[in-house]
N, C-alpha and C. Protein backbone atom coordinates (compact mmCIF):
# COMPACT_ATOMS: atom_id res chain seq x y z
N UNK A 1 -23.25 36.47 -19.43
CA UNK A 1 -23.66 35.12 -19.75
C UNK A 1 -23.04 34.16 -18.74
N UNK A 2 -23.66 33.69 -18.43
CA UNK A 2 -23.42 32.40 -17.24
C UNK A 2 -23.05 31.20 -17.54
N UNK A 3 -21.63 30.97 -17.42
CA UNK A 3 -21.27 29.05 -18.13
C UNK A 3 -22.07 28.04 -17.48
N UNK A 4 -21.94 26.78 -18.21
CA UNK A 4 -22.45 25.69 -17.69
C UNK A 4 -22.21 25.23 -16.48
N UNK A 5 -22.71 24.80 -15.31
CA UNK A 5 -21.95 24.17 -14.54
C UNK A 5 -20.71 22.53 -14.52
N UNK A 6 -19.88 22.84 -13.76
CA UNK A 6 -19.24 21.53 -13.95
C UNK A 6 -19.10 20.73 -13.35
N UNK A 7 -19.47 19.75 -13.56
CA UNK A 7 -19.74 18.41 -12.33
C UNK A 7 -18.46 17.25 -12.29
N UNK A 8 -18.11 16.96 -11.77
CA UNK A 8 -17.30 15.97 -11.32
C UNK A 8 -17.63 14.77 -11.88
N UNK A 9 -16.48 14.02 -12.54
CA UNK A 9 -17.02 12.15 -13.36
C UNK A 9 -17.87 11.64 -12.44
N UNK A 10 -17.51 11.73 -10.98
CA UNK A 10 -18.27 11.25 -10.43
C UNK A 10 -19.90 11.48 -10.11
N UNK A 11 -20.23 12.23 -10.02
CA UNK A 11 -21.51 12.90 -10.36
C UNK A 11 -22.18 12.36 -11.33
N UNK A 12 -21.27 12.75 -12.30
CA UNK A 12 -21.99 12.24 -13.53
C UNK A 12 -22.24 10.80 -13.96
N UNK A 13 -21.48 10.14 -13.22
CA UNK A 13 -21.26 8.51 -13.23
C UNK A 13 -22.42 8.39 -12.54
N UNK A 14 -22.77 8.71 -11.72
CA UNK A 14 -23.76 8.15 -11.12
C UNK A 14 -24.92 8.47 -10.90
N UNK A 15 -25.14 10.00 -12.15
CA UNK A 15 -26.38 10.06 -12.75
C UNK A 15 -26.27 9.04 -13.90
N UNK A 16 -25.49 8.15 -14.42
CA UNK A 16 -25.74 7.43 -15.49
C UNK A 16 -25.64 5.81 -14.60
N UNK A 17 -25.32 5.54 -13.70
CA UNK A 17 -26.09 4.68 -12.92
C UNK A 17 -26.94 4.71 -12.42
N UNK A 18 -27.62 5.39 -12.14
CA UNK A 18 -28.72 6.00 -11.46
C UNK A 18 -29.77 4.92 -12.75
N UNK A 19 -29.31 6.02 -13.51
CA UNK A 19 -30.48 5.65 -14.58
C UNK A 19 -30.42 4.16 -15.32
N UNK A 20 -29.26 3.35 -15.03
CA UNK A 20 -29.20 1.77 -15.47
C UNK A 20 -29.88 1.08 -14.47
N UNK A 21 -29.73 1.54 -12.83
CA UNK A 21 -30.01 0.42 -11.93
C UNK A 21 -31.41 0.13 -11.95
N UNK A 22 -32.24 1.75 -12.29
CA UNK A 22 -33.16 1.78 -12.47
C UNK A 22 -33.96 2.03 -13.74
N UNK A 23 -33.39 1.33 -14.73
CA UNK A 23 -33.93 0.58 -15.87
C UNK A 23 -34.61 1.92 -16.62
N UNK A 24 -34.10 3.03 -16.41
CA UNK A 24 -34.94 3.91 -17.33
C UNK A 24 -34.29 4.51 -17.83
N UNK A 25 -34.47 5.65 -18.80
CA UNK A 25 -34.19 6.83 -19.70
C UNK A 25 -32.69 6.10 -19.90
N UNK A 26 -32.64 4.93 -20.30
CA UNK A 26 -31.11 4.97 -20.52
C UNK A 26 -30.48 5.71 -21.36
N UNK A 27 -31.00 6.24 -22.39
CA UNK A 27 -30.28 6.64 -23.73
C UNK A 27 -29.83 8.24 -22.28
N UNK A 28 -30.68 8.89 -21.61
CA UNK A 28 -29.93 10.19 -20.82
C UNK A 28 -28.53 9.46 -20.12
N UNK A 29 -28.49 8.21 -19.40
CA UNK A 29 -28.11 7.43 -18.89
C UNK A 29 -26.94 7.65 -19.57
N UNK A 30 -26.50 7.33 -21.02
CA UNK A 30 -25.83 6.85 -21.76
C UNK A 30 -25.09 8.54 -22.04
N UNK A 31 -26.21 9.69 -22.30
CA UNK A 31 -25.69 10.54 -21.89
C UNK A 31 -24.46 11.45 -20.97
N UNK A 32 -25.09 10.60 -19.78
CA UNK A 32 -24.48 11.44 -18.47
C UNK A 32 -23.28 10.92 -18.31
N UNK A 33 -23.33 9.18 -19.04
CA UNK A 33 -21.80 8.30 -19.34
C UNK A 33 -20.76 9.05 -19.94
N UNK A 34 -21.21 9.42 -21.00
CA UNK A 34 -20.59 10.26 -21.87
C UNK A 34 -19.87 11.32 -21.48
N UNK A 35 -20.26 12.21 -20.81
CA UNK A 35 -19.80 12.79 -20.28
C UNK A 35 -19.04 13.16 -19.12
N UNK A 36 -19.25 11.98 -18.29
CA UNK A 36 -18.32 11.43 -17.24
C UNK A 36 -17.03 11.53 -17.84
N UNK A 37 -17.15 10.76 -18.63
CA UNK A 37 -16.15 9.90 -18.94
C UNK A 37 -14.72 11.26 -20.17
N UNK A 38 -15.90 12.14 -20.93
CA UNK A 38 -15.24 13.32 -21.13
C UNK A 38 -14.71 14.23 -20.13
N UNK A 39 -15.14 14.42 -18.84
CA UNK A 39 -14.74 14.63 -17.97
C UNK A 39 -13.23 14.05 -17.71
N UNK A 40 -13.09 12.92 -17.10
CA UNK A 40 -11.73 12.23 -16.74
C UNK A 40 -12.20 10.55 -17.08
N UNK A 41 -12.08 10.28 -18.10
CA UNK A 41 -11.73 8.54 -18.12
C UNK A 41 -11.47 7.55 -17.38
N UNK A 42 -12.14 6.71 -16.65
CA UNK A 42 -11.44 6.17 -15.94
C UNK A 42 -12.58 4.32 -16.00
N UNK A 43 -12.15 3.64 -15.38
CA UNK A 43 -12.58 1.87 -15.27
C UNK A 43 -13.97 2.28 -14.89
N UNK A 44 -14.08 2.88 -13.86
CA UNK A 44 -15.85 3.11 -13.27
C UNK A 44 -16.53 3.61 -14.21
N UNK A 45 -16.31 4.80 -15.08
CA UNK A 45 -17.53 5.25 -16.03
C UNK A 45 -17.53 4.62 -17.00
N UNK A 46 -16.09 3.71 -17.76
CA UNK A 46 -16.18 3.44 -18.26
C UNK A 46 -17.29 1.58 -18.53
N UNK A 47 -16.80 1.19 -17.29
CA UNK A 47 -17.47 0.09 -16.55
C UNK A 47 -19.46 0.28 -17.23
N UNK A 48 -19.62 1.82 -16.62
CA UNK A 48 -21.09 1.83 -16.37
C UNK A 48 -21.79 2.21 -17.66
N UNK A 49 -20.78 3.05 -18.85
CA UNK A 49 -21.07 3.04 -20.38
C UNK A 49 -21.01 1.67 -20.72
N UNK A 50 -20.32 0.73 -20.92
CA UNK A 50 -20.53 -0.50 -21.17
C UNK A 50 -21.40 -1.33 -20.68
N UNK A 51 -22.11 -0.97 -19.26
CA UNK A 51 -23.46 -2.15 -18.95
C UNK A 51 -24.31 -1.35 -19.29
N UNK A 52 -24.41 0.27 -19.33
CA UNK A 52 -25.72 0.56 -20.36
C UNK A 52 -26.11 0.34 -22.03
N UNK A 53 -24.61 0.13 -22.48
CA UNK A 53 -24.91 -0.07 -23.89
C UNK A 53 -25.51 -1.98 -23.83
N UNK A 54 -24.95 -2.74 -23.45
CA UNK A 54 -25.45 -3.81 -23.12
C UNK A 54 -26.73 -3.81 -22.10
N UNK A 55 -27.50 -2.57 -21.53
CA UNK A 55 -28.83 -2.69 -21.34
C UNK A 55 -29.65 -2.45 -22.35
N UNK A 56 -29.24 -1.78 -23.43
CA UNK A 56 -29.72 -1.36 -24.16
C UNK A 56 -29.78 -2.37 -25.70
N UNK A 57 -28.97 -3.63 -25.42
CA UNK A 57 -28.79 -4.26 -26.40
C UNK A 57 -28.02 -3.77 -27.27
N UNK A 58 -27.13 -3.54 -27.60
CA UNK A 58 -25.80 -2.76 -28.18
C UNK A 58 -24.78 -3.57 -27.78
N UNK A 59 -24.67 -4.71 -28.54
CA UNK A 59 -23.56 -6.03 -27.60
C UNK A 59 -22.32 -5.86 -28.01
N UNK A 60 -22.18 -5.51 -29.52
CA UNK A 60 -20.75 -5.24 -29.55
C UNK A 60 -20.31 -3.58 -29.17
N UNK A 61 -21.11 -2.87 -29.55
CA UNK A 61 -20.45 -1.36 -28.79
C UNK A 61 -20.15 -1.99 -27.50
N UNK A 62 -20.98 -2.31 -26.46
CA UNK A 62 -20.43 -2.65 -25.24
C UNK A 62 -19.03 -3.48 -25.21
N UNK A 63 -18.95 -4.40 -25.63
CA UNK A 63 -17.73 -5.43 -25.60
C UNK A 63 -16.88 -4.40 -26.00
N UNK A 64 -16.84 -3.57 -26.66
CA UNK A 64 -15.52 -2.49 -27.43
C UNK A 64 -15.36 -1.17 -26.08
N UNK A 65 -16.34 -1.04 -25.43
CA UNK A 65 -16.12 0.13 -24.31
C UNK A 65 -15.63 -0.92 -23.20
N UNK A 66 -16.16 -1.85 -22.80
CA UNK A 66 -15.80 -2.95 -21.76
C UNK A 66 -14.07 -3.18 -21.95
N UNK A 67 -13.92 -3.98 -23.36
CA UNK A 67 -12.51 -4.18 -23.28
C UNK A 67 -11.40 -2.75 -22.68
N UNK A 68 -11.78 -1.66 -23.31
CA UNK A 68 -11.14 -0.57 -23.10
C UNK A 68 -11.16 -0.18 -21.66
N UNK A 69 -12.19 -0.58 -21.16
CA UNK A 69 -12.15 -0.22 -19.52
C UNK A 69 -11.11 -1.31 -19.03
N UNK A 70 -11.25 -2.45 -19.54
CA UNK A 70 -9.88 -3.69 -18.71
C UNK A 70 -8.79 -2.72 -19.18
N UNK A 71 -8.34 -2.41 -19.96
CA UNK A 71 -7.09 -1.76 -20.40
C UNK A 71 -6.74 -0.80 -19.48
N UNK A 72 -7.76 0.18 -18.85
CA UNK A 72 -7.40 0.94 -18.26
C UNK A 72 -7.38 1.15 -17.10
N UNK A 73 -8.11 -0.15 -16.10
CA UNK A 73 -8.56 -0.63 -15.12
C UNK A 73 -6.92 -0.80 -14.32
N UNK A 74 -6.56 -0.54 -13.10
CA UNK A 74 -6.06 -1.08 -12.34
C UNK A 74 -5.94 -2.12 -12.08
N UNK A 75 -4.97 -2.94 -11.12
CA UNK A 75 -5.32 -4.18 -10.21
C UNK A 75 -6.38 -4.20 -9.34
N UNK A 76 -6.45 -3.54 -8.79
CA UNK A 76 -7.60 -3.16 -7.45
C UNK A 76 -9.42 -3.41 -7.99
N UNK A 77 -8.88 -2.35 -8.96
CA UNK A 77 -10.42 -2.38 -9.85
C UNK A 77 -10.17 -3.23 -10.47
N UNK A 78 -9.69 -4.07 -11.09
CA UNK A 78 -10.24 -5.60 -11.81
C UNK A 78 -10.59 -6.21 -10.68
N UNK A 79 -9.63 -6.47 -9.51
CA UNK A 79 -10.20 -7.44 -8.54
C UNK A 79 -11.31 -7.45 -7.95
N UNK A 80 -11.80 -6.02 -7.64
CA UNK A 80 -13.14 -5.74 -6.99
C UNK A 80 -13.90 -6.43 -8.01
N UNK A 81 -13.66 -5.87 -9.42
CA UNK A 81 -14.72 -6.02 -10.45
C UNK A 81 -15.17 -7.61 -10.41
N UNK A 82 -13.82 -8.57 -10.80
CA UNK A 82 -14.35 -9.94 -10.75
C UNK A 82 -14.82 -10.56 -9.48
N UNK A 83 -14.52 -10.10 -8.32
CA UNK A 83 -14.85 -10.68 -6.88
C UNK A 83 -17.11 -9.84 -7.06
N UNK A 84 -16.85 -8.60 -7.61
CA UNK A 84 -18.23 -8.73 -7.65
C UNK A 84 -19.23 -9.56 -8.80
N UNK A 85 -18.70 -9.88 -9.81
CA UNK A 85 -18.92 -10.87 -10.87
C UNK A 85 -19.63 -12.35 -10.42
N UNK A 86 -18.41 -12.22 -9.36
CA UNK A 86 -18.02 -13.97 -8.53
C UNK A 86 -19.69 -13.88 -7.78
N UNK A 87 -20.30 -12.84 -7.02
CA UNK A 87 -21.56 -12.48 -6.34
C UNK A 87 -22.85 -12.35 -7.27
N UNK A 88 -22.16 -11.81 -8.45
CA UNK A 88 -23.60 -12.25 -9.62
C UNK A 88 -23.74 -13.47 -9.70
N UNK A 89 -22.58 -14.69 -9.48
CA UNK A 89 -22.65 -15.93 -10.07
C UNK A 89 -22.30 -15.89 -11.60
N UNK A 90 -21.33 -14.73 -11.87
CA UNK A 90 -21.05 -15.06 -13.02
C UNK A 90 -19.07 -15.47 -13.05
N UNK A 91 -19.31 -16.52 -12.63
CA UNK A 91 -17.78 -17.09 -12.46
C UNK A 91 -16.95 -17.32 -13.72
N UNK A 92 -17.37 -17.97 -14.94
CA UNK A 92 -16.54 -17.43 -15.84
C UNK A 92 -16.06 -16.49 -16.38
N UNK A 93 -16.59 -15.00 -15.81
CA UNK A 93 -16.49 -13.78 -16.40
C UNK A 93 -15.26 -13.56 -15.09
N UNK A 94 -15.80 -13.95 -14.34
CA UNK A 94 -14.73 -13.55 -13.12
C UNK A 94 -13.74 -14.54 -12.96
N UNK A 95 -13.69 -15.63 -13.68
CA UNK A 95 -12.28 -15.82 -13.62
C UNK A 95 -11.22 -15.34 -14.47
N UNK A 96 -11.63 -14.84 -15.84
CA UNK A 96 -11.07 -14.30 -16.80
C UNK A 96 -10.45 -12.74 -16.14
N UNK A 97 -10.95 -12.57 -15.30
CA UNK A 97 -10.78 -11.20 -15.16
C UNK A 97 -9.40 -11.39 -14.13
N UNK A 98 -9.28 -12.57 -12.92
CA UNK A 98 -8.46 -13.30 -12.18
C UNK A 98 -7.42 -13.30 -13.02
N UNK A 99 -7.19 -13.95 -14.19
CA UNK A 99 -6.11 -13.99 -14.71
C UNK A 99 -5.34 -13.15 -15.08
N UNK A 100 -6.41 -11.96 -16.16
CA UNK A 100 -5.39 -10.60 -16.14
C UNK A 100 -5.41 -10.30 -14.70
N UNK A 101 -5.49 -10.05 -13.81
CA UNK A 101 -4.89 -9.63 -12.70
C UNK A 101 -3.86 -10.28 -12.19
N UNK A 102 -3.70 -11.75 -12.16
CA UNK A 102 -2.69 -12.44 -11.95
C UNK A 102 -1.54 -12.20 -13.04
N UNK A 103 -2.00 -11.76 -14.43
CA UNK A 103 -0.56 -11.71 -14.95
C UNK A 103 -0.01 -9.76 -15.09
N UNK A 104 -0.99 -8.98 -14.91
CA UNK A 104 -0.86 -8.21 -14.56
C UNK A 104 0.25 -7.69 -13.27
N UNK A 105 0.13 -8.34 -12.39
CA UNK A 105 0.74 -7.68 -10.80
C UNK A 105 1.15 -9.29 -10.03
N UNK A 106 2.04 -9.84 -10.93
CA UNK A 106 1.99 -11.48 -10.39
C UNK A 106 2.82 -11.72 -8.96
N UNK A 107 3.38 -10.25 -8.58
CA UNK A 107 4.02 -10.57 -7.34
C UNK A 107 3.21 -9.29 -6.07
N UNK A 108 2.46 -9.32 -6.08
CA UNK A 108 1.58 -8.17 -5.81
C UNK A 108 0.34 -9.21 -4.67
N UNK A 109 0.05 -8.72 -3.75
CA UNK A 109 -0.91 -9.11 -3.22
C UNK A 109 -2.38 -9.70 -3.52
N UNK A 110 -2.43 -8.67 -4.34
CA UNK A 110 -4.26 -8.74 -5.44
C UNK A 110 -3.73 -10.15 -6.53
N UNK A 111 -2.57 -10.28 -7.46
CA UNK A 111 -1.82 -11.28 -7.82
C UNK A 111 -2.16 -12.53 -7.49
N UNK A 112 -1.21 -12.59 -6.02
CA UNK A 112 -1.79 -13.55 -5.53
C UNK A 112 -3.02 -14.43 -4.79
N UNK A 113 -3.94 -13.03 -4.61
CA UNK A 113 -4.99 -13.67 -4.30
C UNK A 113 -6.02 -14.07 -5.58
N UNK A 114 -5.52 -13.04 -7.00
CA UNK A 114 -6.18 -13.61 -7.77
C UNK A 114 -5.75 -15.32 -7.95
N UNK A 115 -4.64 -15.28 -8.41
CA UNK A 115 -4.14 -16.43 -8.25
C UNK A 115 -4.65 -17.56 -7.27
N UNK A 116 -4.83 -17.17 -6.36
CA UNK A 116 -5.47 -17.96 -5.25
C UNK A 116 -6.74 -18.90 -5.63
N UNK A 117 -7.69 -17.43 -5.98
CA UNK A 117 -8.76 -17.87 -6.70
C UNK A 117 -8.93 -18.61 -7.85
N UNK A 118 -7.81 -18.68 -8.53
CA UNK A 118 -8.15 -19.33 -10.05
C UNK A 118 -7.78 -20.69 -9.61
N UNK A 119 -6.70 -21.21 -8.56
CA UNK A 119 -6.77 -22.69 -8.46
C UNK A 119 -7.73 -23.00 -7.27
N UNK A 120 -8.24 -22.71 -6.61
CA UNK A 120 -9.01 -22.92 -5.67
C UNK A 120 -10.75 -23.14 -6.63
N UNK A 121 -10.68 -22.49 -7.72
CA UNK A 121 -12.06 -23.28 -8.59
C UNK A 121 -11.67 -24.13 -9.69
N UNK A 122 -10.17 -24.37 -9.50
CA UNK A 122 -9.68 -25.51 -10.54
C UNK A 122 -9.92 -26.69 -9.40
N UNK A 123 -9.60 -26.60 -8.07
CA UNK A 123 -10.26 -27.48 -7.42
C UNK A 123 -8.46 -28.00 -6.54
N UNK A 124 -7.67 -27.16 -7.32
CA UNK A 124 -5.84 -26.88 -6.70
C UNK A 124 -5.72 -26.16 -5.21
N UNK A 125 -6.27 -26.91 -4.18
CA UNK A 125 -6.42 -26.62 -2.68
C UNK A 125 -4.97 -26.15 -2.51
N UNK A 126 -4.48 -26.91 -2.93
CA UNK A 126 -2.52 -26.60 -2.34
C UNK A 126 -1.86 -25.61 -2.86
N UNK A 127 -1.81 -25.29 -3.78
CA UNK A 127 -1.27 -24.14 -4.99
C UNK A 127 -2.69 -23.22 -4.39
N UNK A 128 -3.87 -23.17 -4.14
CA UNK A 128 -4.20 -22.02 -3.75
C UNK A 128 -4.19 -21.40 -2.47
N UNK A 129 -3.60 -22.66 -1.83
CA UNK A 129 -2.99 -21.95 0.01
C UNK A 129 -2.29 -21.30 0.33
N UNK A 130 -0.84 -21.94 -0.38
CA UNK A 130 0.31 -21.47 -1.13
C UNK A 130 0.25 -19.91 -1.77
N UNK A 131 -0.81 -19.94 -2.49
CA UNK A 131 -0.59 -18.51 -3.18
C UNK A 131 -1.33 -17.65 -2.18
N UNK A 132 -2.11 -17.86 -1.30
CA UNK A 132 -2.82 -17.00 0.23
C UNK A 132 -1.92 -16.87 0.90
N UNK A 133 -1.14 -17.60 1.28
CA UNK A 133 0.26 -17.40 2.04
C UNK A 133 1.03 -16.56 1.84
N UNK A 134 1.02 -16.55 0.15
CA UNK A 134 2.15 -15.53 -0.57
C UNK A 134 1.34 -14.12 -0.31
N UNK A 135 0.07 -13.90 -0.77
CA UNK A 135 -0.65 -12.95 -0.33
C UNK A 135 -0.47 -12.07 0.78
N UNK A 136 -0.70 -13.28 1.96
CA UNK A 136 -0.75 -12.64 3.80
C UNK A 136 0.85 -11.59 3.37
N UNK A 137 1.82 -12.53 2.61
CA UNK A 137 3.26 -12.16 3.54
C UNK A 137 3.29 -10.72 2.51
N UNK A 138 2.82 -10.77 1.93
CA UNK A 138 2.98 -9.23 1.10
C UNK A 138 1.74 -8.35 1.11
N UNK A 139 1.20 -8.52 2.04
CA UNK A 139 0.18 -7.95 2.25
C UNK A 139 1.07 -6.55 3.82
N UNK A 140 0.64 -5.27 3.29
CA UNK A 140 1.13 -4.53 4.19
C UNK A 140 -0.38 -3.75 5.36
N UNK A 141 -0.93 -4.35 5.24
CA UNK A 141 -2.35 -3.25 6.19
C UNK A 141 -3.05 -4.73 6.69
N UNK A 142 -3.09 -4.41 8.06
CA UNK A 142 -3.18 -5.34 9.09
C UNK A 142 -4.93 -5.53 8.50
N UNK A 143 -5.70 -5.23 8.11
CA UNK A 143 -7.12 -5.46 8.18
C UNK A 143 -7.20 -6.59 6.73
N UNK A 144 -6.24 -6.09 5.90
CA UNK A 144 -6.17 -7.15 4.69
C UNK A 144 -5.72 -8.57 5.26
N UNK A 145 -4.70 -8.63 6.04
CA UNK A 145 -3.87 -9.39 6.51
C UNK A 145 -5.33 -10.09 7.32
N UNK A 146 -6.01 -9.94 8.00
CA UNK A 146 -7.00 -10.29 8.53
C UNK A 146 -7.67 -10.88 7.87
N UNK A 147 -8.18 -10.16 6.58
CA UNK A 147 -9.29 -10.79 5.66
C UNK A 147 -8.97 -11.97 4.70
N UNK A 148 -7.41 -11.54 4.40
CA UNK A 148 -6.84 -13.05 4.11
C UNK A 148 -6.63 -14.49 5.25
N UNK A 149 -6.29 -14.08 5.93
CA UNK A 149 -6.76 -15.08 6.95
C UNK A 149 -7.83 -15.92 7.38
N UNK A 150 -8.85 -15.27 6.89
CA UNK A 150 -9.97 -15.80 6.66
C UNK A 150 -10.14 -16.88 5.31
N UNK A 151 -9.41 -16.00 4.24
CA UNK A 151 -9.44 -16.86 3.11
C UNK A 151 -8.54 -18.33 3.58
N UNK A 152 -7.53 -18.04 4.16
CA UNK A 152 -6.45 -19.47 4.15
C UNK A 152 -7.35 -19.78 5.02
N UNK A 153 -8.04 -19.77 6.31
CA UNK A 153 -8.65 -20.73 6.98
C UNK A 153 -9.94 -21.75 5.82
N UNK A 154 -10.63 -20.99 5.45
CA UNK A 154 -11.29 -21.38 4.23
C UNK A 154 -10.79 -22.62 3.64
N UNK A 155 -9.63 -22.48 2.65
CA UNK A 155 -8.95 -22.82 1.94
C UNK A 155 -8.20 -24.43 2.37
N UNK A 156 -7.83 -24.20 3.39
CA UNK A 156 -7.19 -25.48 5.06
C UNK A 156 -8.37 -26.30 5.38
N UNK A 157 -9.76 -25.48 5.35
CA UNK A 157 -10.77 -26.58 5.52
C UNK A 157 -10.98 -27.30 4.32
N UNK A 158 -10.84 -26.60 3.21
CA UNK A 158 -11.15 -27.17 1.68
C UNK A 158 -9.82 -28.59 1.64
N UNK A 159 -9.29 -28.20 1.84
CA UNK A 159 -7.97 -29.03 1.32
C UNK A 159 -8.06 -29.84 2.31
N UNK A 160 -8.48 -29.75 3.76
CA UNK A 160 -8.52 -31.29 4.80
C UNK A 160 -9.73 -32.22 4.18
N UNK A 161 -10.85 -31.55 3.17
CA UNK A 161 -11.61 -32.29 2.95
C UNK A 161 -11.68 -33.09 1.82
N UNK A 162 -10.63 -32.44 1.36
CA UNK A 162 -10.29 -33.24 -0.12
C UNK A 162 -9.39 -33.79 -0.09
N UNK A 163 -8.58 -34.76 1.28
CA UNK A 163 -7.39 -35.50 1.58
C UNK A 163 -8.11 -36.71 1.70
């Protein structure tokens, strides 16, 4: 007798994205989540069980798999998560997410750039330069260090225009 094969969360994550991006068979979708996620647990499958139950209209199951994914989510992965939020245009979702990250890792790079972000849409040019600054100097990989640089230039034009 021949066992099942075994696929990797990842695999399986993204037969159950597969099937959200493209709006079909979600309930297999919801499936292949499932089993990801029995596989090894982690923010991504859990991420992608929660926007299928909310494709599916299932608002509070989702909110109850969602919260559990923040819980288990990293710094890294919250930040990606709300910086891609910020690209839906869904900025209140992504600033909420800024904050646990800021109180999460408050001396931490991601920290401070969350931080960055939360006064820089309070409209706090100075406190969010300040916290890019804090960023650059604890920032250890020259390409981050770069990409923040970009942010404080940003940030220097914002704040000369609001003097």
């Amino acid at each position: 007798m021949r066992g099942r094969a075994q696929y990797s969360w990842e695999t399986l994550n993204e037969a159950a994205n597969f099937c959200l991006t493209h709006k079909t068979n979600l309930e297999d979708g919801l499936k292949w989540a499932d089993l990801s996620i029995q596989n090894e647990e982690r923010f991504e499958n859990l991420s992608t069980k929660a926007d299928l139950l909310q494709a599916m209209n299932r608002t509070d199951e989702a909110k109850k798999v969602r919260d559990h994914a923040m819980e288990v989510a990293s710094p890294i992965q919250l930040y990606s998560y709300a910086r891609g939020l910020q690209a839906q245009k869904r900025s209140d979702e992504a600033m909420a997410i800024f904050k646990t990250v800021a109180a999460k890792a408050p001396e931490t790079v991601l920290g401070h750039l969350a931080s960055a972000r939360l006064k820089s849409a309070a409209g706090d040019f100075d406190g969010a330069l300040a916290e890019a600054k804090a960023a650059e100097a604890a920032a250890t990989i020259d390409a981050q260090k770069q990409n923040i640089r970009i942010l404080i230039g940003r940030l220097q034009s914002k704040q000369d225009i609001n003097k």
